[in-house]
Every structure is written in C-alpha cells, then in structure tokens.
N, C-alpha and C. Protein backbone atom coordinates (compact mmCIF):
# COMPACT_ATOMS: atom_id res chain seq x y z
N UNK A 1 160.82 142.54 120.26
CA UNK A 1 160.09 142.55 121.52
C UNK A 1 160.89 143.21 122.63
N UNK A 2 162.16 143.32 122.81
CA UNK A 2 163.22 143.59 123.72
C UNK A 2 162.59 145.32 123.66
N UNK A 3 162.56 145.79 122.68
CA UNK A 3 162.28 147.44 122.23
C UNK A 3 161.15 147.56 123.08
N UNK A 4 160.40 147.09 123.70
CA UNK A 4 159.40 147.51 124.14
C UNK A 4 159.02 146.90 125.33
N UNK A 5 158.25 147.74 126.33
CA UNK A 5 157.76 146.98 127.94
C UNK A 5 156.44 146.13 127.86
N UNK A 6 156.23 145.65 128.54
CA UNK A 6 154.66 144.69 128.56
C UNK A 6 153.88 145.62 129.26
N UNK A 7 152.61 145.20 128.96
CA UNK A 7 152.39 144.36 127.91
C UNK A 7 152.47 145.07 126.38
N UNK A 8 152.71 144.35 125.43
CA UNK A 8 153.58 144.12 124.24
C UNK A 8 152.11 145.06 123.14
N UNK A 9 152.26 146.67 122.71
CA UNK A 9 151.79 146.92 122.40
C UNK A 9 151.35 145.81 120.92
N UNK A 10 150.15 146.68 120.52
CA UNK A 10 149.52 146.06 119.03
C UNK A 10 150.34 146.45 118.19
N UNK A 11 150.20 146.03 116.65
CA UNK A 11 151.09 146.21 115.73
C UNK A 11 152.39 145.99 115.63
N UNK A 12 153.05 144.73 116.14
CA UNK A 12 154.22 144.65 116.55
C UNK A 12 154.79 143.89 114.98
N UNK A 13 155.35 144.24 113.97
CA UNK A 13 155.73 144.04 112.92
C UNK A 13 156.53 142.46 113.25
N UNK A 14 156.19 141.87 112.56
CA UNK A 14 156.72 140.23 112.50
C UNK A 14 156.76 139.57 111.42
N UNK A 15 158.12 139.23 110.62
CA UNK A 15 158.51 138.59 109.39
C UNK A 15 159.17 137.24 109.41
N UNK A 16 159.22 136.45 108.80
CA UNK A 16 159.65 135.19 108.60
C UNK A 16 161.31 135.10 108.82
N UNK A 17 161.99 134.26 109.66
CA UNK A 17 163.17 134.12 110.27
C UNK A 17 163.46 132.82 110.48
N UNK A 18 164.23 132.33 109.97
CA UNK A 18 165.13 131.04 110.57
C UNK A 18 165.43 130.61 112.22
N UNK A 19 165.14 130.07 112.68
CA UNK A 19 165.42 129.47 114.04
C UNK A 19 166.76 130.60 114.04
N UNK A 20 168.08 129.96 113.60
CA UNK A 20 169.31 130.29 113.96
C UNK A 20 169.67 131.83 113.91
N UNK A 21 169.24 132.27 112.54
CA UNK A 21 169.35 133.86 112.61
C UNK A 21 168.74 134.56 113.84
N UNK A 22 167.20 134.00 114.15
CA UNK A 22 166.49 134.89 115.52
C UNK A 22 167.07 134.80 116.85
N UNK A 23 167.88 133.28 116.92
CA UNK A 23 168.20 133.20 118.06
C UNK A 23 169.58 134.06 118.10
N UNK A 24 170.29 134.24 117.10
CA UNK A 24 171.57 135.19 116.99
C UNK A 24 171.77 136.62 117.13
N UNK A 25 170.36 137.10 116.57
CA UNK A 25 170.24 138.10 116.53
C UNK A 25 169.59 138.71 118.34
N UNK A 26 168.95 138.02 118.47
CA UNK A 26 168.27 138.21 119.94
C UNK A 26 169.28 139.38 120.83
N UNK A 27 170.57 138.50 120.99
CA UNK A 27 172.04 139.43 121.32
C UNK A 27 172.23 140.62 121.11
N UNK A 28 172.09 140.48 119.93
CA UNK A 28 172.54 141.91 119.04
C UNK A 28 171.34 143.04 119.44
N UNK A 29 170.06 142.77 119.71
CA UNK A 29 169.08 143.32 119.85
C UNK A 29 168.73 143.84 121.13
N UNK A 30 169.26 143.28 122.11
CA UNK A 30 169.47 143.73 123.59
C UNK A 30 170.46 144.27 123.58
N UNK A 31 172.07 144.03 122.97
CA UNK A 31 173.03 145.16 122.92
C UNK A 31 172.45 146.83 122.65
N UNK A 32 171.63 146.68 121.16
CA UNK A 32 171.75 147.99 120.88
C UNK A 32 170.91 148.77 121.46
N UNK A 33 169.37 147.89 122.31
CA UNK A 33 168.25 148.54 123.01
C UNK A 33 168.90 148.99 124.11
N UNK A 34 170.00 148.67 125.05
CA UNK A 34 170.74 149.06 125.88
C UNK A 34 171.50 150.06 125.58
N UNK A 35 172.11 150.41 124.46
CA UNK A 35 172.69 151.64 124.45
C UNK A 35 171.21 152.71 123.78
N UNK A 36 170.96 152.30 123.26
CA UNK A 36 169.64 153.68 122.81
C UNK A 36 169.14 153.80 123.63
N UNK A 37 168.41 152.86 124.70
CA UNK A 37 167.72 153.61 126.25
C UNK A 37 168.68 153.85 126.74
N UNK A 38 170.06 154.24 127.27
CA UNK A 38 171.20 154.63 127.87
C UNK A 38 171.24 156.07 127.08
N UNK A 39 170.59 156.49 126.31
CA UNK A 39 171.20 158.37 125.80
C UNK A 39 170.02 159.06 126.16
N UNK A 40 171.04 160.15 126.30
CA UNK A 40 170.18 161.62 126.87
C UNK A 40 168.63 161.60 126.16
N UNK A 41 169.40 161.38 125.05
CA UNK A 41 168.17 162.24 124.40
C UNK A 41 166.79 161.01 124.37
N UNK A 42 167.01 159.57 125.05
CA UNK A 42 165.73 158.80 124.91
C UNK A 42 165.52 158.73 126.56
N UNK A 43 166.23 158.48 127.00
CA UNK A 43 166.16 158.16 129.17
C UNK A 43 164.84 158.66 129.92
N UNK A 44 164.36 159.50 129.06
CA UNK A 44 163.26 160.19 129.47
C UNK A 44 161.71 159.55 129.13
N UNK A 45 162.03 158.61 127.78
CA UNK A 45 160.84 158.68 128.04
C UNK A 45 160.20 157.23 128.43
N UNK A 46 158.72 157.13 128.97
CA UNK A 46 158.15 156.81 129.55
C UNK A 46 157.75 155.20 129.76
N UNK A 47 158.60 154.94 128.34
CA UNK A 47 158.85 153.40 128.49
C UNK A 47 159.91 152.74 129.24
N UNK A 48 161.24 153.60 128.98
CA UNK A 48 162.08 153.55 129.36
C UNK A 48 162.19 153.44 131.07
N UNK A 49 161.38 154.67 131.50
CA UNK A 49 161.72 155.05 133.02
C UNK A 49 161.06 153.77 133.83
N UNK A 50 159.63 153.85 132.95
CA UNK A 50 158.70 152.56 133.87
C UNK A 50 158.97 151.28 133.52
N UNK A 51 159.91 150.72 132.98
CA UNK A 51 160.26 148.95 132.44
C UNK A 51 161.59 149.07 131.85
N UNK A 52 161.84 149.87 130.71
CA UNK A 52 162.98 149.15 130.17
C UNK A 52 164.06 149.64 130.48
N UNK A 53 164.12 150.34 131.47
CA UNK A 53 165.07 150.85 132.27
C UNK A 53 165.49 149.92 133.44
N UNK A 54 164.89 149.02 133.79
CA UNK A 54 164.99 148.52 135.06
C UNK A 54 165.28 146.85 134.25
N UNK A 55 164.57 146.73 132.85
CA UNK A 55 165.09 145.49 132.56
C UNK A 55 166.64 145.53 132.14
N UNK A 56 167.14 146.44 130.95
CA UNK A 56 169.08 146.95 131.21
C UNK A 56 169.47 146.46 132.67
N UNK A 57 169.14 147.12 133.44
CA UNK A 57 168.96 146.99 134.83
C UNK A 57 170.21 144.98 135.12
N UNK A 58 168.53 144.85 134.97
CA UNK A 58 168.43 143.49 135.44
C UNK A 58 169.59 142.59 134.34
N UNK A 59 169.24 142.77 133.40
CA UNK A 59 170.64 142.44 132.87
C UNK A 59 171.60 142.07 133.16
N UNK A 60 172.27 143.06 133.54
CA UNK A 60 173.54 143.57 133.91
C UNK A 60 173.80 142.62 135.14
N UNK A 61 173.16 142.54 135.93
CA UNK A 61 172.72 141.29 136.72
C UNK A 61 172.75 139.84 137.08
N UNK A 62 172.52 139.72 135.66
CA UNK A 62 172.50 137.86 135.62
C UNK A 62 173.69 137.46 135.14
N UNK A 63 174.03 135.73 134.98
CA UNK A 63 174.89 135.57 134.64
C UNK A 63 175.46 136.50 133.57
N UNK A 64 176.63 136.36 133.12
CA UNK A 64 177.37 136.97 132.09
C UNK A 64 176.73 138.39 132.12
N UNK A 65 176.17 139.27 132.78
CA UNK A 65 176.36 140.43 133.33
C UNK A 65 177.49 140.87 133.16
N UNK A 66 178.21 140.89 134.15
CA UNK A 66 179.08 141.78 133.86
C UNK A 66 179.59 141.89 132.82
N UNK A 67 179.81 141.11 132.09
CA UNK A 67 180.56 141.13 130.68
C UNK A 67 179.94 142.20 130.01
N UNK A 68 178.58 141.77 130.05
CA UNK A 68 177.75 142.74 129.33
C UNK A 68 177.84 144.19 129.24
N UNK A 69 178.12 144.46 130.76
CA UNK A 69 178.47 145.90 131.13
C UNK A 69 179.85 146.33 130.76
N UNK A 70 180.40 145.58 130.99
CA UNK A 70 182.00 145.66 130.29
C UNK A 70 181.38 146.07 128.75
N UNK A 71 181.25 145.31 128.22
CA UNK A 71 181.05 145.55 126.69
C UNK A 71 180.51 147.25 127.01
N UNK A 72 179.56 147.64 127.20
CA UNK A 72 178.83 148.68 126.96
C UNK A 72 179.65 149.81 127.41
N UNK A 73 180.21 149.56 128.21
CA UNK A 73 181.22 150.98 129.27
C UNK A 73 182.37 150.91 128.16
N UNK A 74 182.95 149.63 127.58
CA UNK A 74 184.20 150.38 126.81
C UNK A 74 183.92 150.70 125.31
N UNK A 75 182.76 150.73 125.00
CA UNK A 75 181.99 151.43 123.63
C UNK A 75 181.88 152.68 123.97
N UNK A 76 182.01 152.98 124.77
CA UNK A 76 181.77 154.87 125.20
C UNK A 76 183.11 155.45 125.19
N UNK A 77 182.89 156.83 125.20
CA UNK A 77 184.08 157.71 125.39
C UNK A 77 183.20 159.05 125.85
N UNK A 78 184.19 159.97 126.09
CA UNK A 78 184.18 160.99 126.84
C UNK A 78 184.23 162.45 125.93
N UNK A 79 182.82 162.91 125.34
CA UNK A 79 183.19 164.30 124.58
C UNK A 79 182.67 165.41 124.76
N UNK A 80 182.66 166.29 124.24
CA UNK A 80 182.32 167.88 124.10
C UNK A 80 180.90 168.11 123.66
N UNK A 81 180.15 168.41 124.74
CA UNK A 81 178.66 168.50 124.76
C UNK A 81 178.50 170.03 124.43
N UNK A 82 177.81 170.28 122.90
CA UNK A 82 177.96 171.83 122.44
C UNK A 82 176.35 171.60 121.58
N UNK A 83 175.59 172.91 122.08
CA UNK A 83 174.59 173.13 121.51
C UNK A 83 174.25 172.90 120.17
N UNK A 84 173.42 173.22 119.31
CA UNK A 84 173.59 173.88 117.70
C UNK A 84 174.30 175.07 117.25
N UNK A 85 173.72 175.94 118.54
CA UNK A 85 173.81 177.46 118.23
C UNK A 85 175.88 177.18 118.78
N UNK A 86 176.70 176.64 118.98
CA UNK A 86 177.89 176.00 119.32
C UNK A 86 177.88 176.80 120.95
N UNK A 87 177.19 176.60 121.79
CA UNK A 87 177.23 176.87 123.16
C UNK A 87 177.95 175.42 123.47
N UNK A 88 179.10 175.39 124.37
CA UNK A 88 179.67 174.33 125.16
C UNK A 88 179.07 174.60 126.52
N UNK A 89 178.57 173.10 126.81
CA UNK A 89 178.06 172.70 127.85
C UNK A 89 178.65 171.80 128.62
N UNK A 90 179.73 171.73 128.48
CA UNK A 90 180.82 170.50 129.46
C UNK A 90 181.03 169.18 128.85
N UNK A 91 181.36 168.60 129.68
CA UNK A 91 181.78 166.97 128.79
C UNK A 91 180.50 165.62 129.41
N UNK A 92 180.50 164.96 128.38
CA UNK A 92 179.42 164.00 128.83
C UNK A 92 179.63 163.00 127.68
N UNK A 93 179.35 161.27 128.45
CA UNK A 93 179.39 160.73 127.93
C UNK A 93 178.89 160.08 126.82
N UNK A 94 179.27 159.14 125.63
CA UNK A 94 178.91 158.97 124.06
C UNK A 94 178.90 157.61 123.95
N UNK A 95 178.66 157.17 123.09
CA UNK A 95 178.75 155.47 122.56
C UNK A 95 178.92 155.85 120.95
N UNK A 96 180.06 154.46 121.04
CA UNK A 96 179.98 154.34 119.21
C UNK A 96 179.11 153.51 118.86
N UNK A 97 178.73 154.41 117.68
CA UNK A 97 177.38 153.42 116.73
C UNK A 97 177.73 152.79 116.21
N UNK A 98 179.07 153.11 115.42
CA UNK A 98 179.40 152.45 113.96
C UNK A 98 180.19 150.93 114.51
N UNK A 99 179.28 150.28 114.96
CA UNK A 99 179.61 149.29 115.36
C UNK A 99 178.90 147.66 114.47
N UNK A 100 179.73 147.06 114.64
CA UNK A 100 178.89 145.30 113.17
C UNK A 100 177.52 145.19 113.92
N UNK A 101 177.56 145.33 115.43
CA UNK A 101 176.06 145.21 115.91
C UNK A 101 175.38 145.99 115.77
N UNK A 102 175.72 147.45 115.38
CA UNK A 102 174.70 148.38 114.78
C UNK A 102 174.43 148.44 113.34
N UNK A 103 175.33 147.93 112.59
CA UNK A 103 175.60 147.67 110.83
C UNK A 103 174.43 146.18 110.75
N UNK A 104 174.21 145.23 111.47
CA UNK A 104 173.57 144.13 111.44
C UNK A 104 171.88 144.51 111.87
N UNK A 105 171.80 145.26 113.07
CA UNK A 105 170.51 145.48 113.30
C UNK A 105 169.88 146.33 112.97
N UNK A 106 170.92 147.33 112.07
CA UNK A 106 169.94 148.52 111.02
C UNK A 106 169.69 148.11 109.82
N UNK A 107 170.09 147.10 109.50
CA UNK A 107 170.28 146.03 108.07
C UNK A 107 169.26 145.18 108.05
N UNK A 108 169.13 144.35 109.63
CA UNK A 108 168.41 143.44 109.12
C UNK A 108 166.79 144.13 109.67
N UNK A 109 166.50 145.72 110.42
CA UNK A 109 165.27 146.10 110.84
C UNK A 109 164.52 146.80 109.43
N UNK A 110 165.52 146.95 108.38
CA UNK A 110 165.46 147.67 107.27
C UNK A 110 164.72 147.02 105.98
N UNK A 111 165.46 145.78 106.32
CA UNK A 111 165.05 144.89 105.51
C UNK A 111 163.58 143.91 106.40
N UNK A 112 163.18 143.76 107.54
CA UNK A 112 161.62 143.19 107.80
C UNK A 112 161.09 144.06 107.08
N UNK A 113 161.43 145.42 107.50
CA UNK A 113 160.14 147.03 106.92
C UNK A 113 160.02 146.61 105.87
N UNK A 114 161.11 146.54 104.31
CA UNK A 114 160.82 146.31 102.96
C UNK A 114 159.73 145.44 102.72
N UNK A 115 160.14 143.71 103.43
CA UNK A 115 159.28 142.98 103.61
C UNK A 115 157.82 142.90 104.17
N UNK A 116 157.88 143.87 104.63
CA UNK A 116 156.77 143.95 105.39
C UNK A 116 155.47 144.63 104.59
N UNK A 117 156.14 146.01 104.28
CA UNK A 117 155.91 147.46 103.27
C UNK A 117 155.80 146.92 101.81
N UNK A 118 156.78 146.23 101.36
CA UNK A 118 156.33 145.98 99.73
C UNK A 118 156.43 144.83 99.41
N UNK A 119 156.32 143.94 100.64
CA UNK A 119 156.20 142.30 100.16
C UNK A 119 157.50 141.53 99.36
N UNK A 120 158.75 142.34 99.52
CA UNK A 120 159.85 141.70 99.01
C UNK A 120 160.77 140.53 99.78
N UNK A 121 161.05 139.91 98.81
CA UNK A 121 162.22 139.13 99.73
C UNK A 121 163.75 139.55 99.73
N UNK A 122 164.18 138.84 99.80
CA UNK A 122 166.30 139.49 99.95
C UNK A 122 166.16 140.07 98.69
N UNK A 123 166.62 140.80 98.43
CA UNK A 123 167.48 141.42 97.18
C UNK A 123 168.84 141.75 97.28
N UNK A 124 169.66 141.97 96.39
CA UNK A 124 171.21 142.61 96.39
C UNK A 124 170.82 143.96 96.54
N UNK A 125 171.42 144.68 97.40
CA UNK A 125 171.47 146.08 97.43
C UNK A 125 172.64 146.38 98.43
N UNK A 126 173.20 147.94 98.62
CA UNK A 126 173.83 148.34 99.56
C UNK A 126 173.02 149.05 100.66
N UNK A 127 173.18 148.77 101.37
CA UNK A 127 172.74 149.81 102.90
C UNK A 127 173.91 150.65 104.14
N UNK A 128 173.46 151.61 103.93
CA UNK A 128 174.15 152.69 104.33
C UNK A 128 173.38 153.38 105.59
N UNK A 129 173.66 154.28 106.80
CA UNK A 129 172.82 154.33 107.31
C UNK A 129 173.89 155.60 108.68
N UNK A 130 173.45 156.48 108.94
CA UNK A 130 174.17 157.08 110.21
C UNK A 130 172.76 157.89 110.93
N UNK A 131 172.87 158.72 111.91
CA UNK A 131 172.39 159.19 113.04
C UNK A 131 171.85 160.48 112.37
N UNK A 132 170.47 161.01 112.52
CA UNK A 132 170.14 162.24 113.15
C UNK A 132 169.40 162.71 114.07
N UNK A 133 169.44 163.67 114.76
CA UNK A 133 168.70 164.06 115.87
C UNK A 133 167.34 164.37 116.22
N UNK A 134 166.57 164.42 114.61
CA UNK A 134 165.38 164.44 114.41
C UNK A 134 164.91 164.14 112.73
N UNK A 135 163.61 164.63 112.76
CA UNK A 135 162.84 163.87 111.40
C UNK A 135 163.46 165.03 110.42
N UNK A 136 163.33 166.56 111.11
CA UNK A 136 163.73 167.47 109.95
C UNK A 136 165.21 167.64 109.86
N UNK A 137 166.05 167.17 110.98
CA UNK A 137 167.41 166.70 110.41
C UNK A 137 167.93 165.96 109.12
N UNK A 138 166.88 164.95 109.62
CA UNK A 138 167.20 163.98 108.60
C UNK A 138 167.03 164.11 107.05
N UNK A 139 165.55 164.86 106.96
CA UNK A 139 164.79 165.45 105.70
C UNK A 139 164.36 166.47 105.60
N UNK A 140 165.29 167.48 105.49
CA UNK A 140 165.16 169.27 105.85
C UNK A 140 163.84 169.48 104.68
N UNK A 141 163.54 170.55 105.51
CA UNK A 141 162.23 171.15 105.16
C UNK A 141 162.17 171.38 103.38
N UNK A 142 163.72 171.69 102.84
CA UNK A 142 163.56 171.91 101.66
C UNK A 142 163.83 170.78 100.64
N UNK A 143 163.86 169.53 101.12
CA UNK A 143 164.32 168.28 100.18
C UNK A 143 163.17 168.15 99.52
N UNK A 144 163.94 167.46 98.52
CA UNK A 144 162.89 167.42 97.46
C UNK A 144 162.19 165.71 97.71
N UNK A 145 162.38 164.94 98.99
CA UNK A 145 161.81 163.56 99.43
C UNK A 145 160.61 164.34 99.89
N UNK A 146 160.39 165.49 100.51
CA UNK A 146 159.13 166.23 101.11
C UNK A 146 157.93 165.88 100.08
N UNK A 147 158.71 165.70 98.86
CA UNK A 147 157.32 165.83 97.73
C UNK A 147 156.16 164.33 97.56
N UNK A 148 157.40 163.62 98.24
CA UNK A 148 157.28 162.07 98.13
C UNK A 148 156.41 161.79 99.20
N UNK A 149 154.85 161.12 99.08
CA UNK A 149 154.60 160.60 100.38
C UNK A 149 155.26 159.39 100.99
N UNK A 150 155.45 159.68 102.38
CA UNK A 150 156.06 158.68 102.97
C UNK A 150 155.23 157.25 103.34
N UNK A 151 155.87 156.11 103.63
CA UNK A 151 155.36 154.90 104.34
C UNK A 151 155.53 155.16 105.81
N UNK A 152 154.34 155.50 106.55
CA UNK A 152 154.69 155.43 107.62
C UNK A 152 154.23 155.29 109.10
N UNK A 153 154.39 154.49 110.35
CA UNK A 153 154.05 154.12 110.94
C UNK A 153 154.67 154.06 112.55
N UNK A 154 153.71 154.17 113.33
CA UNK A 154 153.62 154.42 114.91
C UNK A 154 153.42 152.83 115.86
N UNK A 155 154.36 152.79 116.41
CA UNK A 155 153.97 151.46 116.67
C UNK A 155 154.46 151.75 118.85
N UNK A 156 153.54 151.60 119.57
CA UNK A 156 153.41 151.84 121.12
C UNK A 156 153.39 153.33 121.23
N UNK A 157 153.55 153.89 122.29
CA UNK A 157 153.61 155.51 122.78
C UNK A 157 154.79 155.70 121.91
N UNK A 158 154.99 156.09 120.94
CA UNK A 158 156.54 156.26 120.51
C UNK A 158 157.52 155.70 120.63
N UNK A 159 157.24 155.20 121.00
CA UNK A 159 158.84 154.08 121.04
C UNK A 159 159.56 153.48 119.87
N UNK A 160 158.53 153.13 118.60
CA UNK A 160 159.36 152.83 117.39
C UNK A 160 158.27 153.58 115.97
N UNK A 161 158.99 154.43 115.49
CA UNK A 161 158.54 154.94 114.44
C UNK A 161 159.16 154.68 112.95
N UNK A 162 158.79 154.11 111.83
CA UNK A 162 159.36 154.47 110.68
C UNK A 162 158.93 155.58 109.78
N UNK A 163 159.48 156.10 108.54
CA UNK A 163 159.16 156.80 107.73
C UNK A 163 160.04 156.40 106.45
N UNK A 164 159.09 155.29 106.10
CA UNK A 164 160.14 155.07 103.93
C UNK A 164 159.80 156.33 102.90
N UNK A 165 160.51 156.45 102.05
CA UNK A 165 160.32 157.11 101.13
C UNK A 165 160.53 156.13 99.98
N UNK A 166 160.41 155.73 99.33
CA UNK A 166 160.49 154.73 97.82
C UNK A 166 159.81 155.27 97.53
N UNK A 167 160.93 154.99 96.07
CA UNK A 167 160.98 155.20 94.72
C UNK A 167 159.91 154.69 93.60
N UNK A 168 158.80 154.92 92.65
CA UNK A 168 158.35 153.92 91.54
C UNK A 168 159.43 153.42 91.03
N UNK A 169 159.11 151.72 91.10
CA UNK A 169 159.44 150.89 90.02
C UNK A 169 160.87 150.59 90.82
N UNK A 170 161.31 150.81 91.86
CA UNK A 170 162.59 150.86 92.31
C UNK A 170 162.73 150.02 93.12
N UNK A 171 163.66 149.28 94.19
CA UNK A 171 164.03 148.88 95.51
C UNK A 171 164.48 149.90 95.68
N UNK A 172 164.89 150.57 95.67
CA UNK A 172 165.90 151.82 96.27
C UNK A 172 165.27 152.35 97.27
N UNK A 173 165.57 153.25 98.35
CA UNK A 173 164.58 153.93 99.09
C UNK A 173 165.42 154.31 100.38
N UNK A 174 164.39 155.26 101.18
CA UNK A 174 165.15 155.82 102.20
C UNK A 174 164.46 155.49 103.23
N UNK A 175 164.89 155.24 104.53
CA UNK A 175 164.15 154.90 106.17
C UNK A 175 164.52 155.60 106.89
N UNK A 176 164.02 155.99 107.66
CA UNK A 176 163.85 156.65 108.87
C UNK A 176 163.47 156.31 109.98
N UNK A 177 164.20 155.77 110.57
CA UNK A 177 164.11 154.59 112.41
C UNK A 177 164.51 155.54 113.40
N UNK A 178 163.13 155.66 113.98
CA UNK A 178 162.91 156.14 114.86
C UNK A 178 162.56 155.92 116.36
N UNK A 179 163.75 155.72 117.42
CA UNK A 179 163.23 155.13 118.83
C UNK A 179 163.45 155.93 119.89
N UNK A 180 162.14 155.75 120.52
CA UNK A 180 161.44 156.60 121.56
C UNK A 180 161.46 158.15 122.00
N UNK A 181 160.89 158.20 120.77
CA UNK A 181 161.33 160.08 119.86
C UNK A 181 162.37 160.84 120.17
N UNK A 182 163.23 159.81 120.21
CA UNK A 182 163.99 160.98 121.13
C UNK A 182 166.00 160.63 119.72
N UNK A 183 166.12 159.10 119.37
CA UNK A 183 166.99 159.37 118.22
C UNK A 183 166.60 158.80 116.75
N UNK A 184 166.61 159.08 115.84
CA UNK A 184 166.53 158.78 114.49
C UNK A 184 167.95 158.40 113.71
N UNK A 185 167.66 157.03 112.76
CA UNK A 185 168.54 156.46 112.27
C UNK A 185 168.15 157.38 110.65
N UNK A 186 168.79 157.43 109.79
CA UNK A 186 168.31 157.64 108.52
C UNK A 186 169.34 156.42 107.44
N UNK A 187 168.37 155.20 106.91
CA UNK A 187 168.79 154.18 106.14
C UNK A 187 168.88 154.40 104.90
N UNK A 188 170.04 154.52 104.08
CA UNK A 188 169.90 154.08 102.77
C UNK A 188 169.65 153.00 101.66
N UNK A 189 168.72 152.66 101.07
CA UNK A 189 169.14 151.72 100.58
C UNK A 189 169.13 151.31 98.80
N UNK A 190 169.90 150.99 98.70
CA UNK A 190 170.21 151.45 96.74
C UNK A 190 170.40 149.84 96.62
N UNK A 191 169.39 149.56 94.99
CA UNK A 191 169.77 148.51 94.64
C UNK A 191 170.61 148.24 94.14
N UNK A 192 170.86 146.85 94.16
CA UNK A 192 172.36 146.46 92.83
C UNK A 192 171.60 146.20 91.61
N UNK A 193 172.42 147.10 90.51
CA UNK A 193 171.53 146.61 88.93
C UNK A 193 172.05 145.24 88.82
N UNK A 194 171.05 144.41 88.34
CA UNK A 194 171.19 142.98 87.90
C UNK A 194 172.24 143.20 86.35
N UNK A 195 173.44 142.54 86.57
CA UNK A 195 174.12 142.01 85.50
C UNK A 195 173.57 141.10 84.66
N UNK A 196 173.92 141.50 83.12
CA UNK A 196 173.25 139.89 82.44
C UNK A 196 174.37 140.47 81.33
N UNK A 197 174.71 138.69 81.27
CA UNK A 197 175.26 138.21 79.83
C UNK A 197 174.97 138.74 78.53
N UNK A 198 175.43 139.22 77.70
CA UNK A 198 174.74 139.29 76.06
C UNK A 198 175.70 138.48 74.84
C-alpha cells in the first residue's frame, strides 16, 4: 500500500501473512519506496509528484525522522552520470541497492507474485535479482524468453508492473518489477531439486 497514493487503486495484489512478518516488513517497504521515488529516472512521475512525494516528505518529519533520513543520505554516494552512447554528463547522486532491505523486499514481492500467479506456497529455491533500466534491457529483443508468453500485469497509472516468464512443469522462472515506469528489477528464480534417499 506504501507504493501507491489514495485513493488505493483496484487490483492491489494481497497474499496471506503472519501478523509479525507484515508488521516487520512494513519498514522495509517504506525504506525502499523512498529510495525508488528519490531517482531520476521515477521523480517524475505523477504519483510521485502529487502524494508520494510529499508523504517521503512527511516522513522524514515525524518522530524517528531524522534517523530515517540519516539512513537514506548515507546509502548514497556520488558518481559519473554518462549516457549509453558514453557522453559524460557530470556527477549526480546514487543509492545502493544491494542492500538486506532490498534482498528481503525483492524476495518476499517475488514470492506473493508466485503465490498469487500459480497458487504456490514457500518452496526451496534461490533468488537472485539486480537492476535494469528498462523491459528491453532486461529481455533484449533477441532472447529466446521473447518466445515465452509472459504473466503479466498493470496495477494503478504505472506505478507497479510485473512480467513472469515460467517455465512448464517448473518453479523456476524470471520477474520483471517494474515501478513507476521509470526502474525495473529483473528476478531470478531457480528451484532447489528435492534430494531423496535411495
């Protein structure tokens, strides 16, 4: 719910959670919506400018505020802003992703979708997961996932998009988290083969 301004578009994906995990996670979920509406490439758009820009905002604000902001200012650093075509455009500021609060909330948004998408519960698997800048970044025009129809879904003006690719007969599969068109996560996720005795 944090991902999005009121009122609280339709289709808002909702899976079964323990009291303690939701209330834990809640944290983690305003951390990372604060740094993804904080980059260039999302600030713009239209959820952001009219609400969830001003709720960060407010944040920052209330008790334990500042901390908050503390946290977020020393996750950043200072780098080399260079086109594709490698044009340098000066220096501007970054945040690290590869952070347990980004390893936890791409893990556990990965796993509602499964649940959601193919009706599974926990399984053993690994999940893997880094940044691209768009959909054909992520899945160039010539991959052979192109052949695969995707699972996939629009949920408010853009603000949260997925795209699965799974496998027949598999858990395995690939995601594509997408917020407020502006960055894309690309998830891996590979099962563990079940061991058995003989």
């Amino acid at each position: 719910k944090s991902f999005f301004p009121k009122p609280l578009p339709s289709g808002i994906i909702t899976v079964p959670c323990c009291r303690k995990c939701n209330g834990d996670f809640g944290k983690i979920d305003e951390y990372v919506r604060n740094i993804i509406i904080s980059l260039d490439v999302t600030e713009n758009h239209p959820a952001i400018k009219s609400d969830l820009g001003e709720k960060r905002n407010r944040a920052f604000q209330q008790k334990y505020g500042k901390l908050k902001l503390h946290k977020l200012v020393n996750n950043s650093t200072i780098v080399d802003k260079i086109t594709p075509g490698g044009i340098f455009l000066g220096k501007a500021s970054a945040f690290y992703m590869d952070t347990k609060e980004f390893d936890r909330f791409i893990e556990r948004t990965t796993r509602a979708l499964i649940h959601y998408e193919l009706s599974m519960g926990f399984f053993e698997c690994t999940i893997t997961w880094g940044k691209a800048n768009s959909f054909n970044e992520a899945i160039p025009p010539d991959s052979p996932l192109r052949l695969i129809k995707p699972i996939t879904c629009v949920i408010g003006d853009n603000i949260f998009r997925y795209d699965g690719f799974t496998y027949p007969g598999s858990l395995t599969s690939l995601w594509l988290l997408t917020f407020y068109d502006g960055i894309t996560f690309t998830v891996s996720v590979v099962e563990k083969a079940s061991s058995s005795l003989g």
